[in-house]
PDB file of N, CA and C in Angstrom:
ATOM      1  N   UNK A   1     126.313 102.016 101.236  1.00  0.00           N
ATOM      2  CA  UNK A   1     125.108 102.306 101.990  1.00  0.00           C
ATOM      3  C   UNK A   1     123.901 102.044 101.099  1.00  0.00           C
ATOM      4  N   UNK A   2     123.016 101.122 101.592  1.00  0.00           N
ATOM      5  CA  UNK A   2     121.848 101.040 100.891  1.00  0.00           C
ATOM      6  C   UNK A   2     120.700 102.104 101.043  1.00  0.00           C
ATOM      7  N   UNK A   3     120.257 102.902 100.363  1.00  0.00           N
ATOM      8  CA  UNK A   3     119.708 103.937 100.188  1.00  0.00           C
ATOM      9  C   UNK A   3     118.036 103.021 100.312  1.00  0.00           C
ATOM     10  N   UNK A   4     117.596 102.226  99.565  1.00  0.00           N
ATOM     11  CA  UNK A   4     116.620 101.376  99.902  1.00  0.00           C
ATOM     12  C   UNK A   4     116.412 100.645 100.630  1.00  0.00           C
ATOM     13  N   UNK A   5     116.361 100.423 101.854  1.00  0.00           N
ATOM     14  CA  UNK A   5     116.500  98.969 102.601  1.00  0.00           C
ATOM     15  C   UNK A   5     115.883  97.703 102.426  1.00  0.00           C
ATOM     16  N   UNK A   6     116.380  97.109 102.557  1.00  0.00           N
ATOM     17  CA  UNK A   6     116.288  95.508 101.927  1.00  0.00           C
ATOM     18  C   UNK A   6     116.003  95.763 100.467  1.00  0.00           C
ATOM     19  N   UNK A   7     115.790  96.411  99.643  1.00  0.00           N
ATOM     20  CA  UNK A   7     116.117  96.722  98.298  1.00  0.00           C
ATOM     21  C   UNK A   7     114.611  96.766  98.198  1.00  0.00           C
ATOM     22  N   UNK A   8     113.527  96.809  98.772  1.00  0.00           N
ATOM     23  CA  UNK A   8     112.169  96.812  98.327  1.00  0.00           C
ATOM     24  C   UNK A   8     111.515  98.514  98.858  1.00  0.00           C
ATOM     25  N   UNK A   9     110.899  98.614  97.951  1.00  0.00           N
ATOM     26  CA  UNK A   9     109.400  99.511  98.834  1.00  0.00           C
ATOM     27  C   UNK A   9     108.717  98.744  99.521  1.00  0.00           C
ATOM     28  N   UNK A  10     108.278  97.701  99.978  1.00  0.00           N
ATOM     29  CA  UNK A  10     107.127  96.927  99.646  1.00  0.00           C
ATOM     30  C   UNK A  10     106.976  97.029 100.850  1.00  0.00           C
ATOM     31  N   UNK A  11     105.950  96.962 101.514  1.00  0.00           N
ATOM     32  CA  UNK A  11     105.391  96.973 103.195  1.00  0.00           C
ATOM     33  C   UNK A  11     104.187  96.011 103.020  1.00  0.00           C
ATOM     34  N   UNK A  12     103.810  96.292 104.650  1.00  0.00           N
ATOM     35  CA  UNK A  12     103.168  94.812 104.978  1.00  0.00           C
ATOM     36  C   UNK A  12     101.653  95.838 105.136  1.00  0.00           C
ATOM     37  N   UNK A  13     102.172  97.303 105.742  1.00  0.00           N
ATOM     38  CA  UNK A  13     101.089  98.385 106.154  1.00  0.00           C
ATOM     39  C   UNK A  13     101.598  99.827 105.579  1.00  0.00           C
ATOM     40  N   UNK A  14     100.054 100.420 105.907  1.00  0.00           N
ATOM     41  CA  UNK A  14     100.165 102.372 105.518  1.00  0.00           C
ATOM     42  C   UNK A  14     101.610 102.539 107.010  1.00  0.00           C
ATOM     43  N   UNK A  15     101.540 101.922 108.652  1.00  0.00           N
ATOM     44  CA  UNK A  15     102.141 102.523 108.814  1.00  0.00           C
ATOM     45  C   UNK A  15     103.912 101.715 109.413  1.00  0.00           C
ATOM     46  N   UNK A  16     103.973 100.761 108.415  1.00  0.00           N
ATOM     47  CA  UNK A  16     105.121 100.343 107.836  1.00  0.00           C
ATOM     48  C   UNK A  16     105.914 100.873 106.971  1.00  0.00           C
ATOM     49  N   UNK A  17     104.991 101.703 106.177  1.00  0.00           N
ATOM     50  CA  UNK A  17     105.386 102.350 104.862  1.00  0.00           C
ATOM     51  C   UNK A  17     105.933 103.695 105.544  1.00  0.00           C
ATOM     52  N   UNK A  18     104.975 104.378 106.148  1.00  0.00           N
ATOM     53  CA  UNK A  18     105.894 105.643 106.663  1.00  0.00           C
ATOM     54  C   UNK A  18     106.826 105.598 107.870  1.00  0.00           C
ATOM     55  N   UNK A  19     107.287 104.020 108.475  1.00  0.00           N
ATOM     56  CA  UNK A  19     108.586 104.231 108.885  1.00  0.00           C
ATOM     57  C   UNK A  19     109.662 104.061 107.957  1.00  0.00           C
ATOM     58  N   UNK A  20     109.131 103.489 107.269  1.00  0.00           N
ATOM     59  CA  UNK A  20     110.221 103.198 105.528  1.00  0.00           C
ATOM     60  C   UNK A  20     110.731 104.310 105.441  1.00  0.00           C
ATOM     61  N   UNK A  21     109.671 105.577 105.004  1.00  0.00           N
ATOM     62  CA  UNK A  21     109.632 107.098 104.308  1.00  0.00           C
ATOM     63  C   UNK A  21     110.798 107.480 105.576  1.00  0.00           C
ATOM     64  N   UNK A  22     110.565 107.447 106.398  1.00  0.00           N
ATOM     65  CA  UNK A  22     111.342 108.461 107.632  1.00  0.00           C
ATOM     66  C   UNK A  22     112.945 107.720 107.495  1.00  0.00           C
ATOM     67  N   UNK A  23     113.055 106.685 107.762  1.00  0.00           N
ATOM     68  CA  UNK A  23     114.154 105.934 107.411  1.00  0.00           C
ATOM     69  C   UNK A  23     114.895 106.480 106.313  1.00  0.00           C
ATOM     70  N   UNK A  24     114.101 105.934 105.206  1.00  0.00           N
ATOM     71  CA  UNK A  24     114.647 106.972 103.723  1.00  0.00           C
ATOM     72  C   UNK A  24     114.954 108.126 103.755  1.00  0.00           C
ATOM     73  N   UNK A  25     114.179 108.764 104.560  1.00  0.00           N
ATOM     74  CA  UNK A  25     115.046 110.176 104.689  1.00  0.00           C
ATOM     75  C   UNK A  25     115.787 110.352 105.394  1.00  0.00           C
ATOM     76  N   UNK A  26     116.344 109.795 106.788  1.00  0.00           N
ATOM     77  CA  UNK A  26     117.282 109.597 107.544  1.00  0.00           C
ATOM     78  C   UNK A  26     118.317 109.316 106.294  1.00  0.00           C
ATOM     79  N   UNK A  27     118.803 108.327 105.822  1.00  0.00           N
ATOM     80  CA  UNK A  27     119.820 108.070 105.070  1.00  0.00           C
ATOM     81  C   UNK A  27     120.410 108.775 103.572  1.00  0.00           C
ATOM     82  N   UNK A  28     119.207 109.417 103.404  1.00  0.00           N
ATOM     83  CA  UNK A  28     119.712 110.653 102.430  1.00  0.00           C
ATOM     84  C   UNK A  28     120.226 111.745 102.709  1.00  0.00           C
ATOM     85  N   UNK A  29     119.833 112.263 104.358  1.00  0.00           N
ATOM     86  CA  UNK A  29     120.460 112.948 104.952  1.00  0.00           C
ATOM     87  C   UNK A  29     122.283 112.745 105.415  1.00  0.00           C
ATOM     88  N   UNK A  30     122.410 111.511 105.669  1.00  0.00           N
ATOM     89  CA  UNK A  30     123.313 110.294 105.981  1.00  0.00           C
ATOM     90  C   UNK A  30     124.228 110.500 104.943  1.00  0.00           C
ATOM     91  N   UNK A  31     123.561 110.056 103.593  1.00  0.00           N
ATOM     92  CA  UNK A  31     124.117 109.996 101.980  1.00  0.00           C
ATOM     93  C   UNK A  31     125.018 111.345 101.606  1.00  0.00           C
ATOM     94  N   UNK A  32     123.972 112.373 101.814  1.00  0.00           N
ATOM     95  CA  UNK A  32     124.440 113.923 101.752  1.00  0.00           C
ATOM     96  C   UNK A  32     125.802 114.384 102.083  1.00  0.00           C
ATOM     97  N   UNK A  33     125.690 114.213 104.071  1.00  0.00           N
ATOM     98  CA  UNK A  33     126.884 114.347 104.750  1.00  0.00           C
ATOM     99  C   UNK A  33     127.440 112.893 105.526  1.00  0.00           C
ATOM    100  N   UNK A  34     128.226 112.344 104.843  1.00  0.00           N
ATOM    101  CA  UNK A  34     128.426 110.986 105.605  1.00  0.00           C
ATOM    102  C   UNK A  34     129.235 111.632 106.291  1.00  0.00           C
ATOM    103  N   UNK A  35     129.721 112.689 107.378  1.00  0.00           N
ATOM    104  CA  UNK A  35     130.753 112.598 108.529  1.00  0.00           C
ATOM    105  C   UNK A  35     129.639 112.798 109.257  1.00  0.00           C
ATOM    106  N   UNK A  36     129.857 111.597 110.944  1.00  0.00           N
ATOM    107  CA  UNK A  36     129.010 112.174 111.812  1.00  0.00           C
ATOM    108  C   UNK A  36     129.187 112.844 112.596  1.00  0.00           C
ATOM    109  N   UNK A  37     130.402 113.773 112.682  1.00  0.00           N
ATOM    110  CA  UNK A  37     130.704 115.007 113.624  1.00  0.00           C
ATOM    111  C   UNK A  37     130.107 116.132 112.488  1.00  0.00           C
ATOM    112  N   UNK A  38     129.916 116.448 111.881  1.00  0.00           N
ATOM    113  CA  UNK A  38     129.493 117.601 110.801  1.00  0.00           C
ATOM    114  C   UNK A  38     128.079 117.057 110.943  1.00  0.00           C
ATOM    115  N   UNK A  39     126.964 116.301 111.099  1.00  0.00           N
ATOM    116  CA  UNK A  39     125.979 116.027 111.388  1.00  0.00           C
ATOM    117  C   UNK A  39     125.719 116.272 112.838  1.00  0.00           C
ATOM    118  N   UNK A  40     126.097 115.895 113.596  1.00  0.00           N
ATOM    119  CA  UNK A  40     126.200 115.911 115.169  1.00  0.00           C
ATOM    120  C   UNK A  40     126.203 117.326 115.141  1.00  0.00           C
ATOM    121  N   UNK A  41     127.041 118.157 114.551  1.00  0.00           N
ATOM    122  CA  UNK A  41     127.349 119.674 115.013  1.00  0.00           C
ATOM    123  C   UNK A  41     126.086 120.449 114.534  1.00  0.00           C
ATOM    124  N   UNK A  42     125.498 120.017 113.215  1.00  0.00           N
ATOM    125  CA  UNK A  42     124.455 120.676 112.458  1.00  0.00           C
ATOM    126  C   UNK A  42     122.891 120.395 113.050  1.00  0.00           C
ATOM    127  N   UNK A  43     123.006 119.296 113.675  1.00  0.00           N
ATOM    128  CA  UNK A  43     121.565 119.086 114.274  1.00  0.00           C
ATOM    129  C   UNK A  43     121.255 119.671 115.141  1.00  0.00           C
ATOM    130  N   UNK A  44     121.940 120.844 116.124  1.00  0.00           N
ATOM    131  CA  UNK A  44     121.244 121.691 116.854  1.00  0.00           C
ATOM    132  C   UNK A  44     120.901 123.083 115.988  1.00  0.00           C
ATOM    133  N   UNK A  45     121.509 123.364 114.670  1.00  0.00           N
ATOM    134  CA  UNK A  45     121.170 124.755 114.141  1.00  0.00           C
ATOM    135  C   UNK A  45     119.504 124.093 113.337  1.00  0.00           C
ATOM    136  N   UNK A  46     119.566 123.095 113.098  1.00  0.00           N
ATOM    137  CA  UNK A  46     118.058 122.785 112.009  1.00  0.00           C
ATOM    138  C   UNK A  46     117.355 122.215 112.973  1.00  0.00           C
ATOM    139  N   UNK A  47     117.886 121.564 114.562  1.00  0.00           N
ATOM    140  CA  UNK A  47     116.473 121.151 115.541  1.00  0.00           C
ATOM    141  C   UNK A  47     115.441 122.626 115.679  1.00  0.00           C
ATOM    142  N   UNK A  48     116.156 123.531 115.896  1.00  0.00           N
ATOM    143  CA  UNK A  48     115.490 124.931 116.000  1.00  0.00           C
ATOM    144  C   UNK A  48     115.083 125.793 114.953  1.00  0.00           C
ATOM    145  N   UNK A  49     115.213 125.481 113.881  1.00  0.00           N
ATOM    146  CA  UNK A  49     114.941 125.875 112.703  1.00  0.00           C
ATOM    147  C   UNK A  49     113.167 125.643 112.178  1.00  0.00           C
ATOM    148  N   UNK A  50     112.428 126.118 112.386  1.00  0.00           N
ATOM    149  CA  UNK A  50     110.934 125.507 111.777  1.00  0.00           C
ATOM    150  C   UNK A  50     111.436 125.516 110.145  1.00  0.00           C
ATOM    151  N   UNK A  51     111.902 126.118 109.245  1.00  0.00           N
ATOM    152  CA  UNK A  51     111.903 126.061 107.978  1.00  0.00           C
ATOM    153  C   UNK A  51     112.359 124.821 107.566  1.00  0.00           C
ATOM    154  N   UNK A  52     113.822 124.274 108.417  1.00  0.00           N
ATOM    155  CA  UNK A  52     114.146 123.112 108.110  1.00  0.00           C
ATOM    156  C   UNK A  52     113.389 122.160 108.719  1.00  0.00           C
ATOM    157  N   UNK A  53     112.467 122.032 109.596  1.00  0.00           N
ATOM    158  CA  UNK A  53     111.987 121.309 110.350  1.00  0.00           C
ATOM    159  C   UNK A  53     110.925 120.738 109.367  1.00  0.00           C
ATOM    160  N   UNK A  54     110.405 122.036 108.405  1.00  0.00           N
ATOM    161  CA  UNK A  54     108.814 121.705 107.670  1.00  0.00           C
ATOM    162  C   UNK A  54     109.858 120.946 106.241  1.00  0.00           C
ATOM    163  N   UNK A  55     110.950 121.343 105.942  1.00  0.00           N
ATOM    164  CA  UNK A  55     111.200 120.717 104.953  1.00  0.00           C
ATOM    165  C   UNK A  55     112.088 119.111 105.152  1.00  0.00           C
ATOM    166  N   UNK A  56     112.186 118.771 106.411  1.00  0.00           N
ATOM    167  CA  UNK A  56     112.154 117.116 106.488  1.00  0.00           C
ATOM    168  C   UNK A  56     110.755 116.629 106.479  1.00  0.00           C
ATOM    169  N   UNK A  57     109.843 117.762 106.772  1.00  0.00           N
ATOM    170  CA  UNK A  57     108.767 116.552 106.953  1.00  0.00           C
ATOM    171  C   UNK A  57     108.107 116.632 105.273  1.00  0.00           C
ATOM    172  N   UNK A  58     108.761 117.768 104.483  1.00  0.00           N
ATOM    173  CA  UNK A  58     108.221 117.580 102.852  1.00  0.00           C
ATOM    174  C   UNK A  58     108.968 116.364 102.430  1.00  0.00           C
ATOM    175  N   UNK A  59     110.180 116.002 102.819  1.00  0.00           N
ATOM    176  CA  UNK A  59     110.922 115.403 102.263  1.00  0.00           C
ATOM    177  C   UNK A  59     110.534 113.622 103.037  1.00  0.00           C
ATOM    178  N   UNK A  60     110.135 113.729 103.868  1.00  0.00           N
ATOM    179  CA  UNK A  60     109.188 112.319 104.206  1.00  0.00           C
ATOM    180  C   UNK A  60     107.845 112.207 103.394  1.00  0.00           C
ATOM    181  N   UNK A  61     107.216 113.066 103.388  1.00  0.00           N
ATOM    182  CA  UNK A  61     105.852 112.886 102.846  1.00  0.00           C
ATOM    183  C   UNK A  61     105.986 112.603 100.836  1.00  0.00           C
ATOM    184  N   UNK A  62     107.385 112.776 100.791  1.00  0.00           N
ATOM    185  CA  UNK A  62     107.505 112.424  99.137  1.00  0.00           C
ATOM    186  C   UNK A  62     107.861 110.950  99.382  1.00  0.00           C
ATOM    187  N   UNK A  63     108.733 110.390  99.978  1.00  0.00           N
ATOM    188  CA  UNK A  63     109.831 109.507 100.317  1.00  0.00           C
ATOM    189  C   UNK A  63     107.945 108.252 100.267  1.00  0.00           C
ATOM    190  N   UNK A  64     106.959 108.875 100.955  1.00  0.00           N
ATOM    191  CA  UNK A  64     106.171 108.066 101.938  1.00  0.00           C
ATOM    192  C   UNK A  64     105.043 107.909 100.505  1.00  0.00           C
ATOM    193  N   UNK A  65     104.712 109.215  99.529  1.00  0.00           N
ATOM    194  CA  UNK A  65     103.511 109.167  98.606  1.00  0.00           C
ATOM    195  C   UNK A  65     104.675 108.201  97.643  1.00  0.00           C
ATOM    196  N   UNK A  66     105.855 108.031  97.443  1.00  0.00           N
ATOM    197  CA  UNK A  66     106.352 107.308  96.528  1.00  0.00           C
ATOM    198  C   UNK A  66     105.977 105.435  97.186  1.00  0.00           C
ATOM    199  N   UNK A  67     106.461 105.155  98.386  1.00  0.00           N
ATOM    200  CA  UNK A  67     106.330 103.957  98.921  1.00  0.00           C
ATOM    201  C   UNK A  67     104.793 103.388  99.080  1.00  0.00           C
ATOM    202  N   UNK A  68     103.509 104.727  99.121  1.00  0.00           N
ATOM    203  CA  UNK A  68     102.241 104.127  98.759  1.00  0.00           C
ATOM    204  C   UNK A  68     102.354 103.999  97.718  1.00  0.00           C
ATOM    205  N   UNK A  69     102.473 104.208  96.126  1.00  0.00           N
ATOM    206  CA  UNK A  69     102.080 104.189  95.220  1.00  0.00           C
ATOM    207  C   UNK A  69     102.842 102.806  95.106  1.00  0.00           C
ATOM    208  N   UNK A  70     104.050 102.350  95.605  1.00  0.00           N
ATOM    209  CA  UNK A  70     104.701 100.871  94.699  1.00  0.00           C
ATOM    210  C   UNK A  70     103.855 100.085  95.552  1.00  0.00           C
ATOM    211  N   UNK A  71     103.098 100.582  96.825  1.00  0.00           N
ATOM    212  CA  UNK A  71     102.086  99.186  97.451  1.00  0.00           C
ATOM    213  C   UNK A  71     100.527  99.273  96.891  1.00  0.00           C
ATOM    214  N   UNK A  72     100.582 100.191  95.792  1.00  0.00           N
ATOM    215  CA  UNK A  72      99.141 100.482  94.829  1.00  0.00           C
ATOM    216  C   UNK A  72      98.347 100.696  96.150  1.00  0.00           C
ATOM    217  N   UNK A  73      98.946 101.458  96.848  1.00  0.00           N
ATOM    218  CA  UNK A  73      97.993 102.344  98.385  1.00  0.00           C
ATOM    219  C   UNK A  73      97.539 101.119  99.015  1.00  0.00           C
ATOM    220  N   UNK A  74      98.511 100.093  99.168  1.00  0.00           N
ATOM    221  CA  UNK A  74      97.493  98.931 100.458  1.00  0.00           C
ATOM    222  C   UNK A  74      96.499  98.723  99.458  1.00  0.00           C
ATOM    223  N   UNK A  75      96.086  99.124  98.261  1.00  0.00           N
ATOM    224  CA  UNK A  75      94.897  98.005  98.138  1.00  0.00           C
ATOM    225  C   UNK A  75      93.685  98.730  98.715  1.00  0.00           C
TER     226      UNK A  75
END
């Protein structure tokens, strides 16, 4: 599993870059638990969860300040 896709950070845009970030975190999640019945079963206890809810979106917003910084912020 490629954890980077297409092996780059590199985007074309700011909001290219944060479908990158969301992606990236999709697959670390992926990486974590690769069975998708143990995922399937767990996504209704953390859809309802605000704690886990605020900590995918910490875990995009790192995924997303890392993918601006390798595009030196768009410039």
């Amino acid at each position: 599993m490629a954890l980077v896709p297409n092996n780059t950070l590199i985007t074309a845009t700011p909001e290219d870059g944060r479908a990158l970030a969301v992606k990236m975190a999709r697959l670390v999640i992926k990486a974590t638990q690769p069975d998708d019945e143990v995922r399937g079963r767990l996504r209704p206890v953390y859809a309802e969860n605000p704690d886990a809810l605020i900590a995918i979106g910490q875990v995009v917003a790192l995924e997303f300040a890392t993918i601006a910084a390798a595009n030196d912020y768009w410039r």
